[in-house]
Protein backbone atom coordinates (compact mmCIF):
# COMPACT_ATOMS: atom_id res chain seq x y z
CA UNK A 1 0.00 0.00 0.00
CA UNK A 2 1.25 3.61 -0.91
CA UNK A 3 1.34 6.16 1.43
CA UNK A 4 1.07 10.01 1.25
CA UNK A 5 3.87 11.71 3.56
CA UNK A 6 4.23 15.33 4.92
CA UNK A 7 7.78 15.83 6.38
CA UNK A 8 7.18 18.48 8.92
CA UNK A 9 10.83 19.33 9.80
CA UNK A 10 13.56 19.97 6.90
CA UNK A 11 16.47 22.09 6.50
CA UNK A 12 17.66 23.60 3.35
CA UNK A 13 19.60 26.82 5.46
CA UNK A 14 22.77 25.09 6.72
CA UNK A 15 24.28 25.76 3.56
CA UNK A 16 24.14 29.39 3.90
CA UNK A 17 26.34 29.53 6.61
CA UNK A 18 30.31 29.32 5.52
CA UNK A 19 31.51 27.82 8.95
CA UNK A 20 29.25 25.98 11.15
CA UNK A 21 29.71 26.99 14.43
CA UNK A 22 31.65 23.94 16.47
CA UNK A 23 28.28 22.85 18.65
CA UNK A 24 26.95 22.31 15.06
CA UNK A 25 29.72 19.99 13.98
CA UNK A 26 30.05 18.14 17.22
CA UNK A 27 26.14 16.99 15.91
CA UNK A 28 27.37 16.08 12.73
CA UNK A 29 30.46 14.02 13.74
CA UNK A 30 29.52 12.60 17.42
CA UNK A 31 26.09 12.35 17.45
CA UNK A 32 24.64 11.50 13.98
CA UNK A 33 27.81 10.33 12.45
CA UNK A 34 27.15 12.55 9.11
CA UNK A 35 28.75 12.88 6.06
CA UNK A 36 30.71 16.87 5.21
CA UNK A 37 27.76 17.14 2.87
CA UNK A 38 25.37 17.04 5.45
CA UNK A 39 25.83 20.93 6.09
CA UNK A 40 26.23 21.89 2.19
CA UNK A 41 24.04 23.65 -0.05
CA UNK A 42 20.98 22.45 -1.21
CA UNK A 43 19.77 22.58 -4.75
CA UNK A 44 15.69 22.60 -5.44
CA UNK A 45 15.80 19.97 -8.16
CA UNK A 46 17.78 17.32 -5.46
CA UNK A 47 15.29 17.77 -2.91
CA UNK A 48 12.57 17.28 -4.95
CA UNK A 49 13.78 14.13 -6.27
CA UNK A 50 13.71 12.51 -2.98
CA UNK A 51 10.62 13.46 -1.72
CA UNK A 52 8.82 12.47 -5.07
CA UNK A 53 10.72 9.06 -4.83
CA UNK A 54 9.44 8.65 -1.06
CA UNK A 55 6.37 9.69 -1.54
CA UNK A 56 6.79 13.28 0.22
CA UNK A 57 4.28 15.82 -1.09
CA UNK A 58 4.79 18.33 1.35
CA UNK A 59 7.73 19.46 3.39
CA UNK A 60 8.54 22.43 6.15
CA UNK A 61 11.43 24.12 5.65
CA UNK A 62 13.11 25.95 8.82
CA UNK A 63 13.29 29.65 8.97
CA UNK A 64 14.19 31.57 10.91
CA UNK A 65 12.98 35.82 11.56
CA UNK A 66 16.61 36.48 13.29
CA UNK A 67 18.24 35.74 10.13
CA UNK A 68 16.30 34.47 7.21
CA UNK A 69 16.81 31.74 4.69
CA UNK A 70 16.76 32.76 1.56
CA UNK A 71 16.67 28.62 0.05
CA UNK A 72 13.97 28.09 2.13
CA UNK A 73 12.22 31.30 1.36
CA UNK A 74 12.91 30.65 -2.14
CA UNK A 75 12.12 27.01 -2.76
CA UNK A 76 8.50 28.40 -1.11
CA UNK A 77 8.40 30.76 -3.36
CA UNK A 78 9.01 28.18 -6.40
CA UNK A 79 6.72 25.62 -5.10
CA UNK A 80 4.27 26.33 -2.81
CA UNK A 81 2.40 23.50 -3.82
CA UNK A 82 5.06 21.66 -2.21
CA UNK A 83 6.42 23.63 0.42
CA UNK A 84 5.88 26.28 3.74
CA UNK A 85 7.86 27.35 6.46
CA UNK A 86 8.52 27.29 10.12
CA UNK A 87 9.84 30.23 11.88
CA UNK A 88 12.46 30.47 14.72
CA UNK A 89 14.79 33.13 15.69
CA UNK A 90 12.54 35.22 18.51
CA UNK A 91 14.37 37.07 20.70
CA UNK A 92 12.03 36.45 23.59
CA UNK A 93 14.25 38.52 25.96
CA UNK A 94 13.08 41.35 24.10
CA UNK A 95 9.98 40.15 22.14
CA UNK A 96 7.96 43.25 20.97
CA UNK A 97 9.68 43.23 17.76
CA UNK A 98 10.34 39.79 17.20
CA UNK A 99 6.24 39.27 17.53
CA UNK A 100 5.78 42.03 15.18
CA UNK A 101 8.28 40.45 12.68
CA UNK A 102 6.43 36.95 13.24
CA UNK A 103 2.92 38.65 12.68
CA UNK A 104 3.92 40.15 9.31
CA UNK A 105 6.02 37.04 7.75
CA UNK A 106 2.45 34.80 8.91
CA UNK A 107 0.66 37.63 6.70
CA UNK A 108 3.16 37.52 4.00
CA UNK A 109 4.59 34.20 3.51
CA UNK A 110 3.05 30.13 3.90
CA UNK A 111 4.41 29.67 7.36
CA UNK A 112 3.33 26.03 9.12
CA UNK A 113 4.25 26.88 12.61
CA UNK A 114 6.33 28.88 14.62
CA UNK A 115 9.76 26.86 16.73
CA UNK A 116 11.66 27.79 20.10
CA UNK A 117 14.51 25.02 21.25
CA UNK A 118 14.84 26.36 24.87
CA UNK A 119 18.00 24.69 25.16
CA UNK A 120 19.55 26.79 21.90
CA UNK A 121 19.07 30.10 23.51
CA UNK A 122 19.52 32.47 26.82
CA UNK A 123 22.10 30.02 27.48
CA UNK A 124 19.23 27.04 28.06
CA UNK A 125 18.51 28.93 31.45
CA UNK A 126 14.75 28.98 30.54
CA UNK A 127 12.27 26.71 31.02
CA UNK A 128 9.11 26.80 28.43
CA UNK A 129 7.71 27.15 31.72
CA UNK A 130 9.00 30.58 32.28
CA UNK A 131 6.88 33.69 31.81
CA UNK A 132 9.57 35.12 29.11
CA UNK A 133 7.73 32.91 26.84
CA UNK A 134 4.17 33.52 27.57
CA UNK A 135 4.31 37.18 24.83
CA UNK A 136 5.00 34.18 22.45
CA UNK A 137 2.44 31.76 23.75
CA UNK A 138 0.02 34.08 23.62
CA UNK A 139 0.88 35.45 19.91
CA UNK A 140 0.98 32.31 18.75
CA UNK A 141 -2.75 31.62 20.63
CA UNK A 142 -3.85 34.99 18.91
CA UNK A 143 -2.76 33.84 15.17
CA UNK A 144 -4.32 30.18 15.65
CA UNK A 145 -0.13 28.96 14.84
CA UNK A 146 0.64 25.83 15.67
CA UNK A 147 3.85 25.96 18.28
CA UNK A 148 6.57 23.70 18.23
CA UNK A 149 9.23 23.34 21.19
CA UNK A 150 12.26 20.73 21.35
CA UNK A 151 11.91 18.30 23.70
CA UNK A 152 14.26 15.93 25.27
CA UNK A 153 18.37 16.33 26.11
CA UNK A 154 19.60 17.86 22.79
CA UNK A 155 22.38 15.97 20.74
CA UNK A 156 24.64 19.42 20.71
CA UNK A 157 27.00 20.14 24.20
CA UNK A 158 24.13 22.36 25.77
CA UNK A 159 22.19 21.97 29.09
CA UNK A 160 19.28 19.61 28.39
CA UNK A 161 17.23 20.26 31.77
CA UNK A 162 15.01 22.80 30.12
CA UNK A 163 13.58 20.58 27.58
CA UNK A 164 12.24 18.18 30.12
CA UNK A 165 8.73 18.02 28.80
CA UNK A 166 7.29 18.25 32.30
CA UNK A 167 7.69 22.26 31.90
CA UNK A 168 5.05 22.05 29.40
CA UNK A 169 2.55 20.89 32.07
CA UNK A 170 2.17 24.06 33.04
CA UNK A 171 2.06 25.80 29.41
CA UNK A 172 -1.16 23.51 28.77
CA UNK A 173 -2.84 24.35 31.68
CA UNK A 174 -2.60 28.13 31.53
CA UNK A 175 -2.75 28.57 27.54
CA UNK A 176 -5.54 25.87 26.60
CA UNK A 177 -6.19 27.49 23.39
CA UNK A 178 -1.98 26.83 22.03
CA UNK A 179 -1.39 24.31 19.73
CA UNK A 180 1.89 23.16 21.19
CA UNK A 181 3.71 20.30 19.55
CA UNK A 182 7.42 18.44 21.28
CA UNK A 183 9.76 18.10 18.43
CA UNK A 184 12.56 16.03 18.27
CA UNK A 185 10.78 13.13 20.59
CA UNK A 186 11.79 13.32 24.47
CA UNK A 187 14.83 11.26 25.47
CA UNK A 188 15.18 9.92 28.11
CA UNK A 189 11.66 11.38 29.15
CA UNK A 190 9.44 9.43 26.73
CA UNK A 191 7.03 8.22 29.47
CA UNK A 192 6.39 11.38 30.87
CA UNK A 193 5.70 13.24 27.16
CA UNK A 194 3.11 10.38 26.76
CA UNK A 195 1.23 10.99 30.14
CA UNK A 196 0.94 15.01 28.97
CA UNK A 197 -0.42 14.11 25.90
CA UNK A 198 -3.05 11.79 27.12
CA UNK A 199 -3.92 14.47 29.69
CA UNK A 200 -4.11 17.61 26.97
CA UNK A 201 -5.73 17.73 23.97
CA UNK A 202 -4.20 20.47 22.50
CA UNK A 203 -0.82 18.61 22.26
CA UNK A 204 1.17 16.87 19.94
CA UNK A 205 4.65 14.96 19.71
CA UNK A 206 6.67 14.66 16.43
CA UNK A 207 9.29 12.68 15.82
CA UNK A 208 12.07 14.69 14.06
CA UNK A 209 15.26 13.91 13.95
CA UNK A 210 14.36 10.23 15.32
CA UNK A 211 15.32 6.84 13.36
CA UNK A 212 11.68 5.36 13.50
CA UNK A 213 13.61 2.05 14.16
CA UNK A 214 14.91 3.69 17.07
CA UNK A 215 11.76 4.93 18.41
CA UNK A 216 11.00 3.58 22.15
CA UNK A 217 7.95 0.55 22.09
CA UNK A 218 6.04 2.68 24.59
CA UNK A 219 5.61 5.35 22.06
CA UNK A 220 4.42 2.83 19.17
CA UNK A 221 2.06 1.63 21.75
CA UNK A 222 0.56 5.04 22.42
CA UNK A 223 0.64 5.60 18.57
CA UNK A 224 -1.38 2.34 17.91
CA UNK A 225 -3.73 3.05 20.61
CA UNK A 226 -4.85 6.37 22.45
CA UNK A 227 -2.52 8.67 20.52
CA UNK A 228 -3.73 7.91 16.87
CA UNK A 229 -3.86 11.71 16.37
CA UNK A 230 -1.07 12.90 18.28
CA UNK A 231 2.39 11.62 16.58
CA UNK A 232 3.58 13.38 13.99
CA UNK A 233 6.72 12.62 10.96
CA UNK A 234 9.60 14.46 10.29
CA UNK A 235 12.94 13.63 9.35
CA UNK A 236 15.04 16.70 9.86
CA UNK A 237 16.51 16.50 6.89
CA UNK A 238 19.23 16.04 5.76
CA UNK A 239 20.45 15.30 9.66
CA UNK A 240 18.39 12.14 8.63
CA UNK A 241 17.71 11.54 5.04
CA UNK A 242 13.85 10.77 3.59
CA UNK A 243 15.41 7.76 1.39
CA UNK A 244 16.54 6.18 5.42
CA UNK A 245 13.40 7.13 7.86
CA UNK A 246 10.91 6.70 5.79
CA UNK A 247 11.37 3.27 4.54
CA UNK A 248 12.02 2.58 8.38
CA UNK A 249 8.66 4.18 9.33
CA UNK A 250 6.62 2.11 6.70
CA UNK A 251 8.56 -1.23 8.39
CA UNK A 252 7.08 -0.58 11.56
CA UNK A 253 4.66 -2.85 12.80
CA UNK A 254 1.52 -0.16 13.06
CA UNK A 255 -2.37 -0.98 11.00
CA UNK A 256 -2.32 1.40 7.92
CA UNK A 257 -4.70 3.80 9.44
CA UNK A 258 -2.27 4.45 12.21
CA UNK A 259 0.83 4.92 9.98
CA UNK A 260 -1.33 7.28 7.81
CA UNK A 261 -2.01 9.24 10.57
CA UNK A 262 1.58 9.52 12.03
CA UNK A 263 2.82 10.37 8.66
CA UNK A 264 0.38 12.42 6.74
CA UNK A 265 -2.95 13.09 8.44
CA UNK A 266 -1.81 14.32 11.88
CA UNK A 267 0.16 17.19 10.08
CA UNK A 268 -2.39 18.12 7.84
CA UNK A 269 -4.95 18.72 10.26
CA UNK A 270 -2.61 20.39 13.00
CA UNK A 271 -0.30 22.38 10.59
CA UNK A 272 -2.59 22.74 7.50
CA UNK A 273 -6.10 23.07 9.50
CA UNK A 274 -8.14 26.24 9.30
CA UNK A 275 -6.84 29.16 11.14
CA UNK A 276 -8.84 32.44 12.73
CA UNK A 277 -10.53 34.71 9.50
CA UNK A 278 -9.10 37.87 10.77
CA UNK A 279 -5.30 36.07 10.59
């Protein structure tokens, strides 16, 4: 059976960047074991290759408003039949004009959802718990965008504690009306991202940047059975190439309803659904 795929995490930016900053290449050489070519540039023609031979027909491309891509923003441009963006980069230490930036590139260009990694910034002091992030909680409430935090200790040298997903506990109960979505699974703190998403609705859990082989069996369990609609794909490409995960993902042992859901429906109706008319 064929299956439709939306890859909900992909990165077309590093090669904009001369020098990746070391953090950047300890990921590449002790954590995923990548090729040099893993952080080159990236030309429309190659990507689009592999997600028509996978069976991709949508992908998210990372952005960010602190310094924009301009592959991703132009390979939206090309094809936005195939492809919208996710925006990071908020200076929440100072967010007036980061939220105003956000506001006008939602207006302006086919952004999916917005992205914070609170390890990645303010020196991973700050828990999503924190009030520094509630202006963006709040935007994000306000524009009906789907929010998406990393979750989990992160594979770069940086303090992991914040991205415990217990600190979203909080977030859920006091902004019921955020779509808020882990990315990048939870290690080592798997069972404790499943109990928050059996107790709120409003959540979700993708699985970027995770070898679907490698995926823990109480997750598969939650995705065969209570958490139909709330595990999303994403490959976080090219950290992880489409041609590896998703061959991996259709070997899993999940009913073809489930793995439709985990790797097409689930994004379309969180990331694609209907937003607020006055957006």
């Amino acid at each position: 059976m064929n299956h439709r795929v939306i890859d909900c995490l992909v990165n077309v930016h590093f090669g904009e960047t001369p020098q990746q900053p070391k953090w950047m290449q300890a990921v590449r050489e002790d954590y995923f074991k990548g090729p040099p070519s893993m952080y080159a540039p990236v030309e429309l023609d190659r990507l689009l290759d592999e997600m028509d031979e996978q069976g991709v027909e949508r992908a998210i491309l990372m952005d960010s408003v602190a310094k924009p891509s301009v592959t991703a923003r132009k390979f939206a441009e090309a094809r936005p039949d195939r492809f919208s963006l996710t925006i990071g980069g908020m200076n929440l230490l100072r967010p007036m004009a980061a939220l105003r930036e956000l506001t006008a590139v939602v207006h302006d260009l086919p952004v999916s959802y917005a992205v914070v990694g609170p390890s990645f910034w303010g020196d991973g002091i700050y828990p999503p718990s924190d009030a520094v992030y509630y202006p963006l909680y709040t935007k994000c409430a306000e524009l009906g965008l789907p929010l998406c935090l990393n979750t989990g200790i992160p594979g770069p040298p940086l303090p992991g504690e914040v991205q415990n997903p217990i600190h979203l506990d909080r977030v859920c109960v006091r902004f019921p009306e955020l779509k808020l979505c882990m990315i990048h699974g939870a290690d080592p703190w798997w069972d404790v991202a499943i109990r928050l998403l059996i107790k709120y609705r409003n959540l979700r859990l993708m699985t970027s940047a995770w070898s679907p082989k490698r995926l823990p069996e109480s997750l598969l369990h939650y995705l065969r059975t209570r958490g139909r609609e709330q595990i999303i794909f994403a490959s976080d490409w090219p950290v992880l190439s489409q041609r590896r995960v998703i061959p991996e993902a259709l070997a899993l042992d999940l009913p073809d309803a489930v793995l439709d859901n985990y790797l097409y429906n689930n994004a379309k109706e969180f990331f694609f659904g209907e937003r607020p008319a006055d957006v």
